[in-house]
PDB file of N, CA and C in Angstrom:
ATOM      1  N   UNK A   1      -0.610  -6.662  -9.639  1.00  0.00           N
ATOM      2  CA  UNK A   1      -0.361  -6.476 -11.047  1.00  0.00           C
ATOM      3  C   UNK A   1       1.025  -7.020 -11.366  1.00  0.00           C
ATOM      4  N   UNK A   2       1.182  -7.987 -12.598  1.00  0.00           N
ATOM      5  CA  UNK A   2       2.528  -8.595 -12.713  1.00  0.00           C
ATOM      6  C   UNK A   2       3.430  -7.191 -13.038  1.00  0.00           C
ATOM      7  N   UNK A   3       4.688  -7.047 -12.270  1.00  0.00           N
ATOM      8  CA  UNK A   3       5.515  -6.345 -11.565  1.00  0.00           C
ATOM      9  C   UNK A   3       5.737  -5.788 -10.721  1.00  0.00           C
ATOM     10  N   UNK A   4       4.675  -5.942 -10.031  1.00  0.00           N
ATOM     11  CA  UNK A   4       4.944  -5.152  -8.772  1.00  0.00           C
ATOM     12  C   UNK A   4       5.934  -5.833  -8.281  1.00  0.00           C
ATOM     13  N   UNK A   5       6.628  -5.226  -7.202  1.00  0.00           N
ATOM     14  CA  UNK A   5       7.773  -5.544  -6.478  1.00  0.00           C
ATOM     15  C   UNK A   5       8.151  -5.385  -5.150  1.00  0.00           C
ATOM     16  N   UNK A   6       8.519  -5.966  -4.116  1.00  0.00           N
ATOM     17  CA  UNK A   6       8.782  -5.430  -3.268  1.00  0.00           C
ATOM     18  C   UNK A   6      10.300  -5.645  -2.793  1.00  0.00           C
ATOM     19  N   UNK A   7      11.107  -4.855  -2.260  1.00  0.00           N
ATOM     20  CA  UNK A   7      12.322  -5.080  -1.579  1.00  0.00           C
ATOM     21  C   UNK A   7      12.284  -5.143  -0.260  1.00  0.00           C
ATOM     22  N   UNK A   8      12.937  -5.550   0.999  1.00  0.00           N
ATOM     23  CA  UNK A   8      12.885  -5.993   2.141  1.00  0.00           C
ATOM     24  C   UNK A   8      14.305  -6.324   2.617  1.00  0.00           C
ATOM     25  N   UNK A   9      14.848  -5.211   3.319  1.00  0.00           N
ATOM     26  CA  UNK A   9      16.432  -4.706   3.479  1.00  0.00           C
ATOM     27  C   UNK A   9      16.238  -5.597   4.685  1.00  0.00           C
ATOM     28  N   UNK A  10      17.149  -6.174   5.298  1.00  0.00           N
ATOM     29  CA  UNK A  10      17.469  -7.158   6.625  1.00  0.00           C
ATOM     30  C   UNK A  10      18.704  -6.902   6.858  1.00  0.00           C
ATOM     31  N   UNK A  11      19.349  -6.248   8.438  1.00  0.00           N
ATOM     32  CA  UNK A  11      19.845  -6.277   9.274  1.00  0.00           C
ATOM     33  C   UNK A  11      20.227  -7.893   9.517  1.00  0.00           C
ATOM     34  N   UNK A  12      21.700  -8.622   9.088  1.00  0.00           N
ATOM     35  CA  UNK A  12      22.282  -9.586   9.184  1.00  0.00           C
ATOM     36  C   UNK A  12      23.338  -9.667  10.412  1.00  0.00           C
ATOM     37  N   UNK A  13      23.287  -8.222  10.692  1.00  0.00           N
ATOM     38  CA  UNK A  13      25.152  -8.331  11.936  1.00  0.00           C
ATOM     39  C   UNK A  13      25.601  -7.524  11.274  1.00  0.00           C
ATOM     40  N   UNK A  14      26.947  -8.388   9.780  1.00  0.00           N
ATOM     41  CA  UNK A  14      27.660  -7.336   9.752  1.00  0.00           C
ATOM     42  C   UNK A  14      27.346  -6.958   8.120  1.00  0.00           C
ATOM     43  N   UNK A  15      26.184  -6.395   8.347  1.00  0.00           N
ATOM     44  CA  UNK A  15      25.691  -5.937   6.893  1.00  0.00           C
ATOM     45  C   UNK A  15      24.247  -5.633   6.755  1.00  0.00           C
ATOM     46  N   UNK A  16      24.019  -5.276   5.382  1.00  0.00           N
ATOM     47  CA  UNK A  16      22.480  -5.521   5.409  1.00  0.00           C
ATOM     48  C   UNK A  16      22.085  -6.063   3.934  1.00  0.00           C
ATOM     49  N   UNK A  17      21.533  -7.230   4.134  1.00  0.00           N
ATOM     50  CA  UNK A  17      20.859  -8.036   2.454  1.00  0.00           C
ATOM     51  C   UNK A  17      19.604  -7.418   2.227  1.00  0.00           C
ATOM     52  N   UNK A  18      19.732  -8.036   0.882  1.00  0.00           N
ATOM     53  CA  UNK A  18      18.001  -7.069   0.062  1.00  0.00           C
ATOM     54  C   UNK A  18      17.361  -8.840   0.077  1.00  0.00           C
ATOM     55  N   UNK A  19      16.249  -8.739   0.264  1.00  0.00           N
ATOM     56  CA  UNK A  19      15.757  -9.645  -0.463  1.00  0.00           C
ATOM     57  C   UNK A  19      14.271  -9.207  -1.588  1.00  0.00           C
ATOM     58  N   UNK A  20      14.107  -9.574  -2.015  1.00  0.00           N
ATOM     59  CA  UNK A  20      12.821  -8.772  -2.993  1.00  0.00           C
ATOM     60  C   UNK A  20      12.089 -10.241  -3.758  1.00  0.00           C
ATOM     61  N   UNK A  21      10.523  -9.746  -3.498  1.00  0.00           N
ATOM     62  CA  UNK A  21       9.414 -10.565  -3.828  1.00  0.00           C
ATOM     63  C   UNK A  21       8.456  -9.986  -5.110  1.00  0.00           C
ATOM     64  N   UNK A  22       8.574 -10.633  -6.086  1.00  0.00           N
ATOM     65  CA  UNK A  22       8.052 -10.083  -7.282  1.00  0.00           C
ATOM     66  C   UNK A  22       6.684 -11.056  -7.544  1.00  0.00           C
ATOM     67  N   UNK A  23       5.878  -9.869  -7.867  1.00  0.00           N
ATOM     68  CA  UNK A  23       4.454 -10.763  -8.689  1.00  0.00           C
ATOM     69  C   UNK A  23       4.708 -10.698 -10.007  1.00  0.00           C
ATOM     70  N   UNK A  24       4.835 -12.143 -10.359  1.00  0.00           N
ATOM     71  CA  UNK A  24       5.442 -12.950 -11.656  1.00  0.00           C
ATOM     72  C   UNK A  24       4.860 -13.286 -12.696  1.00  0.00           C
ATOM     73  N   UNK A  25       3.328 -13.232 -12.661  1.00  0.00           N
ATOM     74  CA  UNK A  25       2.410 -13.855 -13.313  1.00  0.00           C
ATOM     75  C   UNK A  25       1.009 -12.433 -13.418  1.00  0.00           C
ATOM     76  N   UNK A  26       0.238 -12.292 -14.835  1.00  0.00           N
ATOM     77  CA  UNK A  26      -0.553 -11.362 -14.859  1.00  0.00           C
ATOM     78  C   UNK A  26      -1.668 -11.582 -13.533  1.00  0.00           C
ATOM     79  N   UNK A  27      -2.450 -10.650 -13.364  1.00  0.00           N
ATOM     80  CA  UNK A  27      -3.433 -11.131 -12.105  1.00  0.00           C
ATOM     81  C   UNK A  27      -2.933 -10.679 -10.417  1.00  0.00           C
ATOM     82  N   UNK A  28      -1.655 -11.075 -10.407  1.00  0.00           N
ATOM     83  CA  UNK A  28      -0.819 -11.338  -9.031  1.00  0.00           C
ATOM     84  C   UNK A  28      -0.373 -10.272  -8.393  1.00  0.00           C
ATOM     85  N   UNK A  29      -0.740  -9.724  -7.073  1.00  0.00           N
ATOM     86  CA  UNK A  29      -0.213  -8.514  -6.268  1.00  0.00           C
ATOM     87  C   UNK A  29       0.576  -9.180  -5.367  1.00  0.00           C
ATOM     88  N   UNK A  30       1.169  -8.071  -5.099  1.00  0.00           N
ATOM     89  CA  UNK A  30       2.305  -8.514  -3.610  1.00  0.00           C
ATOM     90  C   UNK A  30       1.859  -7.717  -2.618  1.00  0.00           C
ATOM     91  N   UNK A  31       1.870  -8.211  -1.203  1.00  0.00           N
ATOM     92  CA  UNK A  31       0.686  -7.544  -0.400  1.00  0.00           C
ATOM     93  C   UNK A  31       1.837  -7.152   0.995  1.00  0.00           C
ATOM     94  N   UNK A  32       1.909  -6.677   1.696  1.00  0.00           N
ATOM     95  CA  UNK A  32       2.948  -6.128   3.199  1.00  0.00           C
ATOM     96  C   UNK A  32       1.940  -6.350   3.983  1.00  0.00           C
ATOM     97  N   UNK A  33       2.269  -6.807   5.247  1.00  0.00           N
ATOM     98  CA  UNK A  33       1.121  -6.817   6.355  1.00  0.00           C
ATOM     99  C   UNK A  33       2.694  -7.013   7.997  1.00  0.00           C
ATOM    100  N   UNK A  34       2.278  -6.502   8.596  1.00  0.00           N
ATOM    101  CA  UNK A  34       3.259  -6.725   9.481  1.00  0.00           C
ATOM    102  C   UNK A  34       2.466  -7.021  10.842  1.00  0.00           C
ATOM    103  N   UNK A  35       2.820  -8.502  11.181  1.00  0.00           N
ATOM    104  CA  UNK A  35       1.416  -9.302  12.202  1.00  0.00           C
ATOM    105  C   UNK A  35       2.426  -9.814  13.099  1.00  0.00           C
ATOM    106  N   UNK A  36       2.031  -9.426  14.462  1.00  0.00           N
ATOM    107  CA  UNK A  36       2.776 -10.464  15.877  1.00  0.00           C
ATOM    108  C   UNK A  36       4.291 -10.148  15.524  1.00  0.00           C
ATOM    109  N   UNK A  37       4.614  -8.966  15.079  1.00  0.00           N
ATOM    110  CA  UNK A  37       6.483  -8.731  15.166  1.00  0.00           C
ATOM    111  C   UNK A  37       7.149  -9.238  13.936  1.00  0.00           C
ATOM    112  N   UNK A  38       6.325  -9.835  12.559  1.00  0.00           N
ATOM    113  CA  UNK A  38       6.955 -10.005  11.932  1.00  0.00           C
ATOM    114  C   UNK A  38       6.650  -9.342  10.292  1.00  0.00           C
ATOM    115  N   UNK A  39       7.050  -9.374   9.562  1.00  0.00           N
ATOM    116  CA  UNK A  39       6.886  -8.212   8.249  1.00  0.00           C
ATOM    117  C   UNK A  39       6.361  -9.305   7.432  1.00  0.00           C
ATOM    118  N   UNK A  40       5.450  -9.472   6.467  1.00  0.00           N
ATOM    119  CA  UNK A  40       4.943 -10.575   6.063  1.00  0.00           C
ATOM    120  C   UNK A  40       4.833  -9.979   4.520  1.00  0.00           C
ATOM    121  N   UNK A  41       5.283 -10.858   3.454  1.00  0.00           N
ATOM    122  CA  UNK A  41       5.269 -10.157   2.270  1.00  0.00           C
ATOM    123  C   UNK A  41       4.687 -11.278   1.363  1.00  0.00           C
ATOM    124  N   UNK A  42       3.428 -11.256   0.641  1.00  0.00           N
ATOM    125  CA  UNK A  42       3.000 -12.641   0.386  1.00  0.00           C
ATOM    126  C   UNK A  42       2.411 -11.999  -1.239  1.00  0.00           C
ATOM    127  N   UNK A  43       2.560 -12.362  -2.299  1.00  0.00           N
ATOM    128  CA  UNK A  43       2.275 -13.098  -3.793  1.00  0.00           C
ATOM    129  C   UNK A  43       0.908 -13.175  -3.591  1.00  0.00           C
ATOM    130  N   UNK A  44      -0.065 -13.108  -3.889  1.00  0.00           N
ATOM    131  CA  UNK A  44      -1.323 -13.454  -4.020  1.00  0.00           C
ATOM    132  C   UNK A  44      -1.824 -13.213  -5.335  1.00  0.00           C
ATOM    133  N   UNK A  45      -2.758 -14.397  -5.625  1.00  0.00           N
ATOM    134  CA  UNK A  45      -3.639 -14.267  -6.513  1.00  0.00           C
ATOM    135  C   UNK A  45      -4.747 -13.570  -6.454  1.00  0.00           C
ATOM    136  N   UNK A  46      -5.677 -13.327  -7.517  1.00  0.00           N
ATOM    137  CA  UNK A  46      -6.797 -12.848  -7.571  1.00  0.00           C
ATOM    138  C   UNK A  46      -7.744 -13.054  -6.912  1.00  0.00           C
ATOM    139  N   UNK A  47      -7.870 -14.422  -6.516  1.00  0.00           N
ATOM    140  CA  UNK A  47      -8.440 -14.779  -5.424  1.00  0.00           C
ATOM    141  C   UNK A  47      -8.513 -14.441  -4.287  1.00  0.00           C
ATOM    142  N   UNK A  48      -7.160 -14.042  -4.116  1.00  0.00           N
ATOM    143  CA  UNK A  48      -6.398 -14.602  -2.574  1.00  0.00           C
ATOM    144  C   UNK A  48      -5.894 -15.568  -2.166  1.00  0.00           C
ATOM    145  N   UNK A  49      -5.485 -16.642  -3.161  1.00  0.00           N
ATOM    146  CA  UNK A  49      -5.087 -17.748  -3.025  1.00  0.00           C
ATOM    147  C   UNK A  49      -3.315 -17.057  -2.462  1.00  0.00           C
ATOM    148  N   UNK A  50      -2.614 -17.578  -1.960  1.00  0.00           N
ATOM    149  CA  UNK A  50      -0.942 -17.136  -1.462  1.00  0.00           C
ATOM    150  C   UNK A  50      -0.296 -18.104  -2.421  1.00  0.00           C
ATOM    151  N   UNK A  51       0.565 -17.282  -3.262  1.00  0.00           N
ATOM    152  CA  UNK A  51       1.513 -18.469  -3.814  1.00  0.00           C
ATOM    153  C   UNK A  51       2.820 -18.422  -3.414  1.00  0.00           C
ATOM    154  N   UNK A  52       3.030 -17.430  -2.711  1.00  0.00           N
ATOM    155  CA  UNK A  52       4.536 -17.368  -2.335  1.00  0.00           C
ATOM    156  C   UNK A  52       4.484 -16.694  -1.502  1.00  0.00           C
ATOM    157  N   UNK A  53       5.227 -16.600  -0.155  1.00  0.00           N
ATOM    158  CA  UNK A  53       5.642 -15.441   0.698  1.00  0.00           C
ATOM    159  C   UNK A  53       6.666 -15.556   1.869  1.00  0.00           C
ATOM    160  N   UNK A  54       7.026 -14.351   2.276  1.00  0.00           N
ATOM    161  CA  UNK A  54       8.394 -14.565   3.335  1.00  0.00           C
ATOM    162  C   UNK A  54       8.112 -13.910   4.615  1.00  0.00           C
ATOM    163  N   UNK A  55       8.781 -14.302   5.450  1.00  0.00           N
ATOM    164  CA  UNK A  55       8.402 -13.448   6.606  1.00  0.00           C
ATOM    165  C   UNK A  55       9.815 -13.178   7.416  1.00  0.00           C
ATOM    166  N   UNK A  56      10.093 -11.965   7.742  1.00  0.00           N
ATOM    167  CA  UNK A  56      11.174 -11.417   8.534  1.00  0.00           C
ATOM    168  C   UNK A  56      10.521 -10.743   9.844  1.00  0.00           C
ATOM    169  N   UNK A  57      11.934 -11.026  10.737  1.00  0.00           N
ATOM    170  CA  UNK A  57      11.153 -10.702  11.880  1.00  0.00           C
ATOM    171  C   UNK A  57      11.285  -8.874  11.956  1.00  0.00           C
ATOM    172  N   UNK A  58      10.680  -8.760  12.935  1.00  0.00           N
ATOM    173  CA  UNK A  58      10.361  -6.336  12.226  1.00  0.00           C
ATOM    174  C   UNK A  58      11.611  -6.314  13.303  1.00  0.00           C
ATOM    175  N   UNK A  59      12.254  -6.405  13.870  1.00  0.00           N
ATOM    176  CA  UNK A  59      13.143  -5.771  14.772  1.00  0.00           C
ATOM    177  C   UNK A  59      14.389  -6.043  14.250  1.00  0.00           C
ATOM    178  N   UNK A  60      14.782  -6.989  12.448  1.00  0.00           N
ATOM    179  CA  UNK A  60      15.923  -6.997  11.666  1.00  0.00           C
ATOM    180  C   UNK A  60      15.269  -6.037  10.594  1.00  0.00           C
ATOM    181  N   UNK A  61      14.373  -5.653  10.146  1.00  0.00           N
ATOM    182  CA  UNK A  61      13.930  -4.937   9.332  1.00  0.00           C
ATOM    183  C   UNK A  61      14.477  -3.577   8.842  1.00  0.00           C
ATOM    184  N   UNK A  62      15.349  -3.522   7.985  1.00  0.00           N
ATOM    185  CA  UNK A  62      15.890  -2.072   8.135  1.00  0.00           C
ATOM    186  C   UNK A  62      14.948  -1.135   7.447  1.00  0.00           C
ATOM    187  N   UNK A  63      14.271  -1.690   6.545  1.00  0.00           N
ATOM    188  CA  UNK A  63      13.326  -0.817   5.651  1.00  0.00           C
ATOM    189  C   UNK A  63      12.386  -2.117   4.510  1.00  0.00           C
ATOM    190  N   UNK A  64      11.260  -1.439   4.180  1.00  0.00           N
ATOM    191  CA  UNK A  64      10.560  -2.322   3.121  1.00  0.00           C
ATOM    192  C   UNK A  64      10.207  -0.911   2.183  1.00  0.00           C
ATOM    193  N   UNK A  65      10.759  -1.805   0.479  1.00  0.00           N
ATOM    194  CA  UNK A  65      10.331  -0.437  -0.192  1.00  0.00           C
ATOM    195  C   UNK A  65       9.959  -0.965  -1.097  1.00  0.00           C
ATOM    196  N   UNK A  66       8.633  -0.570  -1.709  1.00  0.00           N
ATOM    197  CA  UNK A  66       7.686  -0.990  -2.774  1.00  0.00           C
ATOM    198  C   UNK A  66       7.617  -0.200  -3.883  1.00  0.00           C
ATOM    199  N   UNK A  67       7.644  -1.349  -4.937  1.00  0.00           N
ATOM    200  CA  UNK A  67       7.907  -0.764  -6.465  1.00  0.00           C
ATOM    201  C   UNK A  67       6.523  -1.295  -6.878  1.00  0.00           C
ATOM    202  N   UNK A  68       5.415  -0.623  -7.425  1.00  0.00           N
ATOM    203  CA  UNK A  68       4.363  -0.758  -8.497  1.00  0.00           C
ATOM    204  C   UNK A  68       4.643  -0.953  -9.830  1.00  0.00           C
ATOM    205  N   UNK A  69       4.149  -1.633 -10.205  1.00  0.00           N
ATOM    206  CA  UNK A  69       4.176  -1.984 -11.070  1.00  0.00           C
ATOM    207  C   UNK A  69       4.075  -0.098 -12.719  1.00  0.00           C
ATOM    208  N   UNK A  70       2.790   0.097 -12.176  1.00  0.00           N
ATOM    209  CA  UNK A  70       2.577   1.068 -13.111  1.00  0.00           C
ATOM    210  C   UNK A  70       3.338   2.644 -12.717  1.00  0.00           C
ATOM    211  N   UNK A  71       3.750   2.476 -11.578  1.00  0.00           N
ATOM    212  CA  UNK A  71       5.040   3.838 -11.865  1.00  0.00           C
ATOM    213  C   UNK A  71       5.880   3.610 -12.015  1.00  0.00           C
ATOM    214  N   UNK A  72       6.550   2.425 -12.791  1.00  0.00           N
ATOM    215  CA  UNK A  72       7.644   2.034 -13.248  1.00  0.00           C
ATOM    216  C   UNK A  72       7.184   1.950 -15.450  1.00  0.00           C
ATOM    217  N   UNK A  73       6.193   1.837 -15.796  1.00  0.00           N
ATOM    218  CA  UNK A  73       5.481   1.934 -16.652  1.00  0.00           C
ATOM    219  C   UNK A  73       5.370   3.286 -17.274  1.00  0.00           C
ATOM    220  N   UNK A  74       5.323   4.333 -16.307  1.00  0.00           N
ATOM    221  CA  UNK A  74       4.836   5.464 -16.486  1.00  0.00           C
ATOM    222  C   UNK A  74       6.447   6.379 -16.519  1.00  0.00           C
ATOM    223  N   UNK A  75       6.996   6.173 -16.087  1.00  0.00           N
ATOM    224  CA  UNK A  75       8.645   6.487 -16.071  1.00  0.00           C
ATOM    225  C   UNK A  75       9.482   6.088 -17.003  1.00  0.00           C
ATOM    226  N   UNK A  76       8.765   5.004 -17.573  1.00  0.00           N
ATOM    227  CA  UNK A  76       9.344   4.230 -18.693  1.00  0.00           C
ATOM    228  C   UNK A  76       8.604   5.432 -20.320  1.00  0.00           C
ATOM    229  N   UNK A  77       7.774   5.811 -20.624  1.00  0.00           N
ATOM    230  CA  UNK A  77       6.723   6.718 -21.448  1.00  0.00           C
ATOM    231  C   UNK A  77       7.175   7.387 -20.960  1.00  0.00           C
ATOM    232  N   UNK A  78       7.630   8.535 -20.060  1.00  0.00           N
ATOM    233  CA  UNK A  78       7.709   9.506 -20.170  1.00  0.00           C
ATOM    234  C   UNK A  78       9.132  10.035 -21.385  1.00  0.00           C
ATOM    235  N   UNK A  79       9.055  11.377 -21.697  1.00  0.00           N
ATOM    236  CA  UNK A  79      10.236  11.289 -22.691  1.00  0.00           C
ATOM    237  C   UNK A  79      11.507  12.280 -21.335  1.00  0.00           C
ATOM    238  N   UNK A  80      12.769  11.863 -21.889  1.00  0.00           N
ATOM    239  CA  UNK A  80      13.823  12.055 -20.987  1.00  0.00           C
ATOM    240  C   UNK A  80      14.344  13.768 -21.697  1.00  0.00           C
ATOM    241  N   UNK A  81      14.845  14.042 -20.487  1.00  0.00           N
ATOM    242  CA  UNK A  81      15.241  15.728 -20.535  1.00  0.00           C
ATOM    243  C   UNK A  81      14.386  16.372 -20.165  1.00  0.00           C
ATOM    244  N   UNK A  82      14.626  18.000 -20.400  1.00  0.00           N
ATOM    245  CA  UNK A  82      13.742  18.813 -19.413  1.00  0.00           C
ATOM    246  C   UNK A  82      12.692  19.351 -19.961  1.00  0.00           C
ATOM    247  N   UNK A  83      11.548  19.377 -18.993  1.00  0.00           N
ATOM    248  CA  UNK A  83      10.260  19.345 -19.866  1.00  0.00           C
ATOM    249  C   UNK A  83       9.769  21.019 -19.394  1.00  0.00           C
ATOM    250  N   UNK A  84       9.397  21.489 -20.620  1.00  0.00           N
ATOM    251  CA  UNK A  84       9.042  23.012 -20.673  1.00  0.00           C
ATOM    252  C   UNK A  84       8.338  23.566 -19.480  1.00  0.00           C
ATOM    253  N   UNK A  85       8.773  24.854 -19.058  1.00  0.00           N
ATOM    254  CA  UNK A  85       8.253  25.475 -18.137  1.00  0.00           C
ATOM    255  C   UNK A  85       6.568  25.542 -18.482  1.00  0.00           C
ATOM    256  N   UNK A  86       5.914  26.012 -17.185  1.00  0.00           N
ATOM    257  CA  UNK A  86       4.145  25.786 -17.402  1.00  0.00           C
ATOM    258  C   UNK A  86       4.052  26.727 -18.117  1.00  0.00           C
ATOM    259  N   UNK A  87       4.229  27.872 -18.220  1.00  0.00           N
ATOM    260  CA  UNK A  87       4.106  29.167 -19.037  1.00  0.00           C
ATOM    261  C   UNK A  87       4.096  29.111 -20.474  1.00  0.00           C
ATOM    262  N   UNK A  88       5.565  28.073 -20.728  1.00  0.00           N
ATOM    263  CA  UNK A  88       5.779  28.033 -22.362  1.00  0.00           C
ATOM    264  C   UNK A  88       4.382  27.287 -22.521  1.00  0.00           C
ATOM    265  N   UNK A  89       3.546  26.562 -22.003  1.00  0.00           N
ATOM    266  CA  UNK A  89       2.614  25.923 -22.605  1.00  0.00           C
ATOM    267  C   UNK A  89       1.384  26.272 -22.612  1.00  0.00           C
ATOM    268  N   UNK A  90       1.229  27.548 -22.067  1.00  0.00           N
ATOM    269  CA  UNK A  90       0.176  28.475 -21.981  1.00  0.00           C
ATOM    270  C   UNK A  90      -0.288  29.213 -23.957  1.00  0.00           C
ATOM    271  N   UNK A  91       0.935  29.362 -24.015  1.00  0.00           N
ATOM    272  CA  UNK A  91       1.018  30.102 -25.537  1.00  0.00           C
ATOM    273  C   UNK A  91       0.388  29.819 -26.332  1.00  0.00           C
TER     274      UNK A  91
END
């Protein structure tokens, strides 16, 4: 779904970089698969066609953390501040 997101933290030495792979286009998921030691993060179409993807090896991998598209949607609608105890809404 266009936004999904993924981030992909890498172990450099003396640090650690983000890199992050976004589905850009309506239709398009971003998919994780981690094959033969390496973390594989690939764009796909509806098809399955691959339009983009990266691969890090898993033993620099500090973490992979995935953003959906629609709980970023849903966080966005919700209204901000504190939302009434269950009780008050019993009444």
């Amino acid at each position: 779904m266009k936004g999904d997101r993924v981030e992909v933290l890498i172990d450099v030495g003396d640090g650690v970089r983000t890199f992050e792979i976004v589905a850009t286009k309506d239709g398009r998921r971003v998919e994780v698969a981690t094959v033969r030691g390496h973390v594989q993060v690939t764009e796909v179409t509806r098809t399955g066609q691959e339009v983009r993807s990266a691969q890090f090896m898993q033993s620099r991998v500090v973490a992979v953390v995935e953003h959906p598209a629609a709980e970023e949607a849903d966080r966005q609608k919700r209204p901000r501040g504190k939302t009434p105890p269950q009780d008050a809404l019993d009444l």
